[in-house]
N, C-alpha and C. Protein backbone atom coordinates (compact mmCIF):
# COMPACT_ATOMS: atom_id res chain seq x y z
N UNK A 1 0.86 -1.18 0.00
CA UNK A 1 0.00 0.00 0.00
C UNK A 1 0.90 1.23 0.00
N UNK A 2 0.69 1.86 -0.70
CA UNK A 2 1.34 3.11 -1.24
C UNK A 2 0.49 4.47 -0.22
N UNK A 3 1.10 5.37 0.38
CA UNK A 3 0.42 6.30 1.57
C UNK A 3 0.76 7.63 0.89
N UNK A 4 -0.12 8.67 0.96
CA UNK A 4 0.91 9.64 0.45
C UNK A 4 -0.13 10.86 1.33
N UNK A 5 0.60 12.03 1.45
CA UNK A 5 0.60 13.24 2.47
C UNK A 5 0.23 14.16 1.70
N UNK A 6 -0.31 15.10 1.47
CA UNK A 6 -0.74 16.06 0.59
C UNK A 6 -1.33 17.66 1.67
N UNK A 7 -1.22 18.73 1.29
CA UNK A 7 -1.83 19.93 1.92
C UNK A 7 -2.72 20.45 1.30
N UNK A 8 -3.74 20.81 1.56
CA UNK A 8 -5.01 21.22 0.55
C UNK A 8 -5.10 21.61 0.04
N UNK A 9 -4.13 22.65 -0.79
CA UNK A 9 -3.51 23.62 -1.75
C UNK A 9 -3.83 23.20 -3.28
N UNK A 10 -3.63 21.86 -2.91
CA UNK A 10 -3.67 20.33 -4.47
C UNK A 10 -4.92 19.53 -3.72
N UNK A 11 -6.07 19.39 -4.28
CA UNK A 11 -6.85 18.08 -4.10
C UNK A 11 -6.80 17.34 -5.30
N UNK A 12 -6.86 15.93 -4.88
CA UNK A 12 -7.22 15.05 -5.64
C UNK A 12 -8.29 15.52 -6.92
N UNK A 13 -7.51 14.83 -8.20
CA UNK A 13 -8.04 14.95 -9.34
C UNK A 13 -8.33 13.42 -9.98
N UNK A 14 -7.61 12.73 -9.59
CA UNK A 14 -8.59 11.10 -10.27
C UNK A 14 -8.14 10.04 -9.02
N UNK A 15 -9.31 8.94 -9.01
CA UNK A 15 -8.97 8.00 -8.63
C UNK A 15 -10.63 8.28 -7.51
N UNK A 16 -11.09 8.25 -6.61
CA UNK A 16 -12.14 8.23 -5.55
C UNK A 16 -11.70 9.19 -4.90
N UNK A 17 -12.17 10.26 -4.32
CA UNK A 17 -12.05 11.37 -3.36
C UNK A 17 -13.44 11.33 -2.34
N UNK A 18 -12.85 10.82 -1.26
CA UNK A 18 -13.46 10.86 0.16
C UNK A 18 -13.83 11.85 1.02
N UNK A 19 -15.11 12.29 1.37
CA UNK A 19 -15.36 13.57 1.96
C UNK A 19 -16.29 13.09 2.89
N UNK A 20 -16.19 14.15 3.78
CA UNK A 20 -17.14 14.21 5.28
C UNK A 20 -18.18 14.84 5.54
N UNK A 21 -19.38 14.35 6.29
CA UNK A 21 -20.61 15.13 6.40
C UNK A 21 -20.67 14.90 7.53
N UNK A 22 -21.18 15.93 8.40
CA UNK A 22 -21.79 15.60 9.75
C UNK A 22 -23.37 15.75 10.32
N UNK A 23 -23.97 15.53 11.35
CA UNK A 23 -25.05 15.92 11.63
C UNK A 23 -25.21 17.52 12.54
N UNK A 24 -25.63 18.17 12.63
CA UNK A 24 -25.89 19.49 13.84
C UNK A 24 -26.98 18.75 14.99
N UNK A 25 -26.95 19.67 15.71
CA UNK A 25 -27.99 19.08 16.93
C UNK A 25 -29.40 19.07 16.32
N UNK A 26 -30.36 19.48 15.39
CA UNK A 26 -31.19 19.31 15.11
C UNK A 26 -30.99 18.08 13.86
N UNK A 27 -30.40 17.57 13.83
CA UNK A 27 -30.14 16.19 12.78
C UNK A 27 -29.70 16.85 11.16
N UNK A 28 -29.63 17.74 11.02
CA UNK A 28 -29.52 18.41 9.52
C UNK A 28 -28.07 18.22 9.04
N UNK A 29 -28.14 17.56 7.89
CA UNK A 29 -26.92 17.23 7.48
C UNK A 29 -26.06 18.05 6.97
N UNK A 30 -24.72 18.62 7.47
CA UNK A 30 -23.70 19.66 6.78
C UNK A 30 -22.29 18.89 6.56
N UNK A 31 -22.15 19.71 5.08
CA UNK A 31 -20.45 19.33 4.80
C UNK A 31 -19.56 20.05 5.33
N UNK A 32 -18.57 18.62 5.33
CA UNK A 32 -17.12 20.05 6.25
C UNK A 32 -17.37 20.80 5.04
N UNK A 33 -15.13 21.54 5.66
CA UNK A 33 -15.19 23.23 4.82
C UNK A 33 -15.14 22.34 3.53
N UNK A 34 -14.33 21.39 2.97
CA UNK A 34 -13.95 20.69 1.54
C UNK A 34 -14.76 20.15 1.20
N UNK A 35 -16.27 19.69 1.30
CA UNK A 35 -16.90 18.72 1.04
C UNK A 35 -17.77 19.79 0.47
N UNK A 36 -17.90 20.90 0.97
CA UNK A 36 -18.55 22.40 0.52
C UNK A 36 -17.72 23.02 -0.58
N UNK A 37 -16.67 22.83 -0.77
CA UNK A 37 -15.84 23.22 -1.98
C UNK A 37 -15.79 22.14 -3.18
N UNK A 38 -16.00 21.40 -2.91
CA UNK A 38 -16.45 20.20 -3.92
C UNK A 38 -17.55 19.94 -4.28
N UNK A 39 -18.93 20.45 -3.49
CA UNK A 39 -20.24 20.75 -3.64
C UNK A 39 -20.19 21.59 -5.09
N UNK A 40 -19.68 23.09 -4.45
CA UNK A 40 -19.60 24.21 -5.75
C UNK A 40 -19.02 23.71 -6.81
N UNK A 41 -17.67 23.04 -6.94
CA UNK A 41 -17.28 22.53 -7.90
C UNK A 41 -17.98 21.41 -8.90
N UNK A 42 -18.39 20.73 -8.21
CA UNK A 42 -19.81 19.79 -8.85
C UNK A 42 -21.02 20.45 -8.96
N UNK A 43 -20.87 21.86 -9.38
CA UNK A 43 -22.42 22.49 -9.39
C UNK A 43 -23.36 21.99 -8.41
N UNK A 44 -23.26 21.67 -7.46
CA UNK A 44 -24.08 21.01 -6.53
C UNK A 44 -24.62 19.66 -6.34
N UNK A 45 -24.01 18.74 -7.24
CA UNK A 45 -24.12 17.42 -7.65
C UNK A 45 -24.18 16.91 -6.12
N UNK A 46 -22.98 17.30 -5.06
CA UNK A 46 -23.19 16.05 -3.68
C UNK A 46 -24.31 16.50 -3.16
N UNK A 47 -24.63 17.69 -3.06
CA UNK A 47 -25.81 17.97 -2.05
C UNK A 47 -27.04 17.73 -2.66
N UNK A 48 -27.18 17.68 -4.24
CA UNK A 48 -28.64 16.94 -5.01
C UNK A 48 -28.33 15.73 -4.15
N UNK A 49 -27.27 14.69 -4.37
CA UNK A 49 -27.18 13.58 -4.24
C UNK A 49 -27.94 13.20 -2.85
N UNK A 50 -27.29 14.09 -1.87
CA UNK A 50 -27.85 13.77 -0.08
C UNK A 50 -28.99 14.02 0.04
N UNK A 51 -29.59 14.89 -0.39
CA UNK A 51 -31.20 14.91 -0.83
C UNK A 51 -32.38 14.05 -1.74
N UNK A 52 -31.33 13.25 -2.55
CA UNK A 52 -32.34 12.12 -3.34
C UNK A 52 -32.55 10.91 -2.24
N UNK A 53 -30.87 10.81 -1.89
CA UNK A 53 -30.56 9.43 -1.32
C UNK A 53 -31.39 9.77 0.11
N UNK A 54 -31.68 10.76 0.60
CA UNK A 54 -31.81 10.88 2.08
C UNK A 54 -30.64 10.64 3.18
N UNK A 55 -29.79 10.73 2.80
CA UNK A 55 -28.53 10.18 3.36
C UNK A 55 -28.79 11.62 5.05
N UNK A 56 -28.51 10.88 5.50
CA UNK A 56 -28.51 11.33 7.37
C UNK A 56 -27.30 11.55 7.57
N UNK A 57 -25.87 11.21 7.00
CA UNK A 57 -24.62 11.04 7.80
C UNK A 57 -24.70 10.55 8.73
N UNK A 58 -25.11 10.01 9.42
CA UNK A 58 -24.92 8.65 10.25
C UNK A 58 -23.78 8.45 10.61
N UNK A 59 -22.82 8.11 11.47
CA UNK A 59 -21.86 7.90 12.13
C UNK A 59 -21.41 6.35 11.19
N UNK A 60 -20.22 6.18 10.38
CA UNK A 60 -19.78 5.32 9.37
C UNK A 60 -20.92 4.92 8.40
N UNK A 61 -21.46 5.55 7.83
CA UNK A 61 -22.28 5.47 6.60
C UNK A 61 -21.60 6.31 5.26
N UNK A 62 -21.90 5.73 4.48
CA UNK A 62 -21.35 6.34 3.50
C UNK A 62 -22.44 6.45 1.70
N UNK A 63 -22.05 7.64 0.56
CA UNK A 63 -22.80 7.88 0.10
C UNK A 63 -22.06 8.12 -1.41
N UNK A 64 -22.50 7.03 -1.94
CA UNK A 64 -21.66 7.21 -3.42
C UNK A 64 -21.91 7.72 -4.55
N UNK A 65 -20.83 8.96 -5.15
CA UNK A 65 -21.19 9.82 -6.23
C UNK A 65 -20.70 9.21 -7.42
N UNK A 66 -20.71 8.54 -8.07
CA UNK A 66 -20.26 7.76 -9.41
C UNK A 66 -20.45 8.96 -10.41
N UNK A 67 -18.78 9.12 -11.22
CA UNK A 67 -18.25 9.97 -12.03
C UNK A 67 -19.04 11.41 -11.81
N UNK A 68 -18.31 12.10 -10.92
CA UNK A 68 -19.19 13.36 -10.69
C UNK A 68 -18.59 14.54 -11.59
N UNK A 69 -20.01 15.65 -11.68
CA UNK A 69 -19.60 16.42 -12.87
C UNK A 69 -18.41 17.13 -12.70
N UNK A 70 -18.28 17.40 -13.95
CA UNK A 70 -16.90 18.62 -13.78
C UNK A 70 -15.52 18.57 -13.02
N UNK A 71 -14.97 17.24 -12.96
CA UNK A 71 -13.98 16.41 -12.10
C UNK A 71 -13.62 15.32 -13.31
N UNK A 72 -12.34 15.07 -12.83
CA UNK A 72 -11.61 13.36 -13.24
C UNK A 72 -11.80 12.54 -12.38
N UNK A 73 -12.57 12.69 -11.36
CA UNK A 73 -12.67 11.34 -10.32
C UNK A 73 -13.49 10.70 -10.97
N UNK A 74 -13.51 9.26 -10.43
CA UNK A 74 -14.02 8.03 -10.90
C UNK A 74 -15.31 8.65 -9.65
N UNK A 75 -14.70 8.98 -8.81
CA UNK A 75 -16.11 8.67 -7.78
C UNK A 75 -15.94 9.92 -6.58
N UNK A 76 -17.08 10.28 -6.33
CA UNK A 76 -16.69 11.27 -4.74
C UNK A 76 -17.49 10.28 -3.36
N UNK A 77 -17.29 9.84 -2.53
CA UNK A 77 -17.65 9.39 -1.53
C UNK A 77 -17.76 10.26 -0.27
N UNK A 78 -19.21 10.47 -0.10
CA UNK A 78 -19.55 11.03 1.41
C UNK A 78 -19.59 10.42 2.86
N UNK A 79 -18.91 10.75 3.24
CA UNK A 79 -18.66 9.54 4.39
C UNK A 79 -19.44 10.36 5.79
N UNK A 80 -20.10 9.96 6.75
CA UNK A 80 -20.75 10.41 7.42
C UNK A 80 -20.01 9.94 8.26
N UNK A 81 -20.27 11.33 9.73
CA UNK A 81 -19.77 11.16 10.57
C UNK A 81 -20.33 11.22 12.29
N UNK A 82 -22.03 10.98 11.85
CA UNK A 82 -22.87 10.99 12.90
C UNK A 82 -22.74 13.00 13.42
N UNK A 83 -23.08 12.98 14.65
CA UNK A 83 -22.86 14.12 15.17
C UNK A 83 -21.65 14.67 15.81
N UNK A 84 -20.69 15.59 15.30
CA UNK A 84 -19.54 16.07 15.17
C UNK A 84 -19.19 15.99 16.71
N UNK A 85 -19.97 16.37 17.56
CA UNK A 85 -19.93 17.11 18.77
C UNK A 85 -19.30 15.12 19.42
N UNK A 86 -19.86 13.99 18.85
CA UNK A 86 -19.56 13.07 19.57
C UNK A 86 -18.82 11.82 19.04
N UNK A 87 -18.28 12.89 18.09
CA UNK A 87 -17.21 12.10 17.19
C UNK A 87 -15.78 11.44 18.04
N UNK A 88 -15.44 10.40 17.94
CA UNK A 88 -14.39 9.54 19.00
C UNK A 88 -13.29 8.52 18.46
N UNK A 89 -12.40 8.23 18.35
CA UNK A 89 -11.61 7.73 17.90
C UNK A 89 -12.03 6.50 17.23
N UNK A 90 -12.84 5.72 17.90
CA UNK A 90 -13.49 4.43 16.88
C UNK A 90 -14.49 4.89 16.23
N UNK A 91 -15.11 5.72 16.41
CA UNK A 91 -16.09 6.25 15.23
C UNK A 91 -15.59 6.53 13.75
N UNK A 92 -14.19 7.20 14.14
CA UNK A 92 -13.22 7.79 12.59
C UNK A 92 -12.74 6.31 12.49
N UNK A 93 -12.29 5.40 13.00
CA UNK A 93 -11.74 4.11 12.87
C UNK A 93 -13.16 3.47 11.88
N UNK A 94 -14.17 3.32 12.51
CA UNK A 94 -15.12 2.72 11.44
C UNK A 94 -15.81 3.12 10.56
N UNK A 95 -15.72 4.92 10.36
CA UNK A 95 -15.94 5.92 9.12
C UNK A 95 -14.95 5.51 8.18
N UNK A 96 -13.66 6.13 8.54
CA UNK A 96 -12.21 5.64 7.79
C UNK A 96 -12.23 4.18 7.01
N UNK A 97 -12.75 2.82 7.93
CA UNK A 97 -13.02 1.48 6.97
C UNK A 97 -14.14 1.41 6.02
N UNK A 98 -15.27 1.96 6.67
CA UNK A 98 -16.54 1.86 5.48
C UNK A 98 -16.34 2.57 4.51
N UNK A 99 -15.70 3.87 4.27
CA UNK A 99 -15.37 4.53 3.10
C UNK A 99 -14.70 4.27 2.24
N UNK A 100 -13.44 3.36 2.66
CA UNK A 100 -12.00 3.13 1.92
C UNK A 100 -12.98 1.52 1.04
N UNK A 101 -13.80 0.90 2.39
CA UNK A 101 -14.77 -0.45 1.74
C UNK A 101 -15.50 -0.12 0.11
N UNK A 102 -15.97 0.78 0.56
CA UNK A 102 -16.77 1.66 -0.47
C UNK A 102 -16.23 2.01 -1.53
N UNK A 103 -14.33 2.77 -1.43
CA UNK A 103 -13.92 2.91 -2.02
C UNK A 103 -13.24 2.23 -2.88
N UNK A 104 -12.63 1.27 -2.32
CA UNK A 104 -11.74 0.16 -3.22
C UNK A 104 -12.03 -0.62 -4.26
N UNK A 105 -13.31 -1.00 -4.04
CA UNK A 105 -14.41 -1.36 -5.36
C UNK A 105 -14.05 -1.10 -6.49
N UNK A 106 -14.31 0.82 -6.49
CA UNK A 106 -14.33 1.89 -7.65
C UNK A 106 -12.99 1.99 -8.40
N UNK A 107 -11.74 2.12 -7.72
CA UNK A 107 -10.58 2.79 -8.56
C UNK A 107 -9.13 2.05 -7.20
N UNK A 108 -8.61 2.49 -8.11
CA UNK A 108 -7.29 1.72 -7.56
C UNK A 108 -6.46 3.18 -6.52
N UNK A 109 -6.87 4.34 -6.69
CA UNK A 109 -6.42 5.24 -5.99
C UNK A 109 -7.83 5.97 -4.89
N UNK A 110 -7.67 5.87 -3.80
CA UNK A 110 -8.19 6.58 -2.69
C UNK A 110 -7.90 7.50 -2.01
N UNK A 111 -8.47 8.94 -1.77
CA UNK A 111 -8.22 9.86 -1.27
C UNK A 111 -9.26 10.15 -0.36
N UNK A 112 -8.60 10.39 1.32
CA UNK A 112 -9.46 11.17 2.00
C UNK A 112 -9.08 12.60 2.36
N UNK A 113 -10.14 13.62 1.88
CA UNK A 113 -9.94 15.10 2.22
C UNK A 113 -10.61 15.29 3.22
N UNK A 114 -9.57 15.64 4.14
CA UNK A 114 -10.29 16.34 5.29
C UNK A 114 -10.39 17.63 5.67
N UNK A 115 -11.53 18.06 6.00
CA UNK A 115 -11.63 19.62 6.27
C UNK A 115 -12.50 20.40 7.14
N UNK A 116 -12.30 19.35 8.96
CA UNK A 116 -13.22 19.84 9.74
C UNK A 116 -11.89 18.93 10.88
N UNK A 117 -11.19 20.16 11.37
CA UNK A 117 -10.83 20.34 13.00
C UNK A 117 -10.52 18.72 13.79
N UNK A 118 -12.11 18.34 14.06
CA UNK A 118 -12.38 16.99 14.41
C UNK A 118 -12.18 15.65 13.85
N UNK A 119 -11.64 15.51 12.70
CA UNK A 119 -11.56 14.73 12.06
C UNK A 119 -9.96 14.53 12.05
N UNK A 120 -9.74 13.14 12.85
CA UNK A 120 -8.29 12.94 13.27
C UNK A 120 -8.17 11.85 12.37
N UNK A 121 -6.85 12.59 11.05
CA UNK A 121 -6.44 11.81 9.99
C UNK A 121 -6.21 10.45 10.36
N UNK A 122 -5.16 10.48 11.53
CA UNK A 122 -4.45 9.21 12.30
C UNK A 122 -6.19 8.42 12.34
N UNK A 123 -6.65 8.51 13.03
CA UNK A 123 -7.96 7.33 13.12
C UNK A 123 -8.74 6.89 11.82
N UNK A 124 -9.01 7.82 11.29
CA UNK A 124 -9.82 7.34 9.78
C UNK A 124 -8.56 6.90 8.86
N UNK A 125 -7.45 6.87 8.78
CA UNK A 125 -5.95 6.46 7.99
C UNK A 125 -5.89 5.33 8.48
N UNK A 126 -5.93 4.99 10.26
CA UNK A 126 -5.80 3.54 10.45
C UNK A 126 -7.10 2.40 10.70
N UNK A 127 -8.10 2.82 9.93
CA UNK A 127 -9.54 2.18 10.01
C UNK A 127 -9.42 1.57 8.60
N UNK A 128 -9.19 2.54 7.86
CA UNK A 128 -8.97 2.24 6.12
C UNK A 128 -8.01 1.14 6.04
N UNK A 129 -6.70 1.28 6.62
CA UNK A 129 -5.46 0.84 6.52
C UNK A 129 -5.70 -0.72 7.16
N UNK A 130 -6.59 -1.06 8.03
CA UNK A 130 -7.39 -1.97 8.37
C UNK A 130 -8.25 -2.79 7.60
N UNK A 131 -8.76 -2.14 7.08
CA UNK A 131 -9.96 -2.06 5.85
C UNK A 131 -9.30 -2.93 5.06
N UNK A 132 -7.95 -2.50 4.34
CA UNK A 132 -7.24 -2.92 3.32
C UNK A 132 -6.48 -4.01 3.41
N UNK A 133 -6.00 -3.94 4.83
CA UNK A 133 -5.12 -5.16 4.68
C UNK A 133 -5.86 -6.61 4.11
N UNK A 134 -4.81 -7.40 3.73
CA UNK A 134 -5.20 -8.95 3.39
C UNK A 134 -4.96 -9.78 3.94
N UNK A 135 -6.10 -10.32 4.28
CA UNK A 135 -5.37 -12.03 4.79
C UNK A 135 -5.01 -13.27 4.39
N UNK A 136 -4.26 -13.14 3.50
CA UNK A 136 -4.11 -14.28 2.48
C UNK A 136 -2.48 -14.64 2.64
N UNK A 137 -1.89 -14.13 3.52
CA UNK A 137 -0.13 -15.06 3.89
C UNK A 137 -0.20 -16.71 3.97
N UNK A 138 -1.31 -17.00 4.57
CA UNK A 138 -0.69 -18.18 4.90
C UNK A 138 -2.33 -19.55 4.13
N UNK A 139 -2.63 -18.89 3.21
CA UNK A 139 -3.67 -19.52 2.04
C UNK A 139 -2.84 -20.74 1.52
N UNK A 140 -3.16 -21.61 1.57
CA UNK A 140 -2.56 -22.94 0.28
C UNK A 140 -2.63 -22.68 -0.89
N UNK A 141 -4.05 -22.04 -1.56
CA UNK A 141 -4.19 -21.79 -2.94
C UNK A 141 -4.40 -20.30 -2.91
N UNK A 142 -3.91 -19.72 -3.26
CA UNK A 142 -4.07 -18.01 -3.69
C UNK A 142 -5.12 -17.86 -4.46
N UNK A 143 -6.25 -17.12 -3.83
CA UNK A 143 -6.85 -16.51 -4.68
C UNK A 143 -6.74 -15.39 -5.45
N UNK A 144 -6.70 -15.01 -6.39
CA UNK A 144 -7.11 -14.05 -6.92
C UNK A 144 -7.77 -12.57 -6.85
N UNK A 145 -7.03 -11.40 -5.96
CA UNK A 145 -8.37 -10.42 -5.79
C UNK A 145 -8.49 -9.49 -6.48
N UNK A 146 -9.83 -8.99 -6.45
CA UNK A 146 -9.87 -7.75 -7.33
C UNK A 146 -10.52 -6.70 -6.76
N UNK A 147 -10.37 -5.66 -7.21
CA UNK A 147 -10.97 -4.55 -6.35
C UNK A 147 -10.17 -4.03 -5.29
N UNK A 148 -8.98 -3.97 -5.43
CA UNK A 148 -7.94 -3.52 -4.00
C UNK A 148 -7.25 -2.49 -4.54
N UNK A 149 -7.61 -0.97 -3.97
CA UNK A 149 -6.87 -0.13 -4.10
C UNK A 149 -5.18 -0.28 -3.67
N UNK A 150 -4.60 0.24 -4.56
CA UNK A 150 -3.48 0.28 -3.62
C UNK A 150 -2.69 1.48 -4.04
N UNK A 151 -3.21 2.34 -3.18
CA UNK A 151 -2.66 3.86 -2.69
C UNK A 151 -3.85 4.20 -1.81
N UNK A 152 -3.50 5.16 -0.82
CA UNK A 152 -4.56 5.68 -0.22
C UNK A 152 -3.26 7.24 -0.02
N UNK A 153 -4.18 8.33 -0.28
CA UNK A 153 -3.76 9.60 -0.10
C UNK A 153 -4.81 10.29 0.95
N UNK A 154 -4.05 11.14 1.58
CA UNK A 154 -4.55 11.53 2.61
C UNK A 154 -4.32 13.33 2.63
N UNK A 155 -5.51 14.35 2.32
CA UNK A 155 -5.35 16.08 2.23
C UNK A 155 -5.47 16.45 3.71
N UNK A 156 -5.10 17.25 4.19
CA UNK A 156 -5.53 17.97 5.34
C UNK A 156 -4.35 19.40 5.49
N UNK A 157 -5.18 19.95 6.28
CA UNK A 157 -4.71 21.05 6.37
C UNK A 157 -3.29 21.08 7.39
């Protein structure tokens, strides 16, 4: 698995780009600051999307944008993060795996942008990184897999 470090200056241009939604105290779903800059950039494509799907952000739920407009990504993925205020280290641990799950499917490169304070790279990096590993060392017959990213990039400020 290939890891790579990035500052938000450059976001991801192909491969799956991973973004965050949270809930407010009245349940209303908001994007961090990047998930709102990728909104505008998709003419509003994620936030039609959270409104067809009904998507809640939910604490590790996730919400898939297949080839979104006006981008080279294969895919944008909304990853929910329940209510911000009670966000906790295994919460980003099982946000971080369901997204990268979600993600690996789609494209061989994964990116999570982060762009909300609360969102500790280290926990959603080692949920994914979890996510990914294989268990196939000690198999008699090797299977075959498909669908395994291998890079995961990581934006933050």
């Amino acid at each position: 698995m290939k890891y790579t470090f990035n500052n938000l200056t450059e976001l991801p241009n192909s491969g799956t780009a991973i973004y965050f939604a949270y809930q407010d105290n009245d349940g209303l779903v908001l994007l961090d600051e990047q998930a709102a800059i990728a909104n505008e950039a998709t003419d509003g494509q994620i936030a039609r999307a959270i409104k067809v799907a009904k998507f809640k952000a939910d604490s590790a739920t996730t919400l898939n944008i297949i080839a979104p407009n006006k981008t080279k990504l294969d895919a944008i993925i909304i990853a929910g993060l329940g209510k911000i205020d009670e966000a906790n280290e295994e919460n980003l641990m099982d946000t971080g795996a369901n997204a990268f799950g979600a993600a690996q499917i789609i494209s061989d490169e994964v990116s999570f942008v982060i762009g909300h304070e609360v969102i500790a790279a280290d926990s959603v990096l080692l949920g994914a990184t979890l996510r990914a590993y294989k268990w196939d060392k000690y198999q008699t017959v090797k299977k075959v897999t498909t669908g395994r990213a291998s890079a995961i990039g990581v934006y933050s400020a």
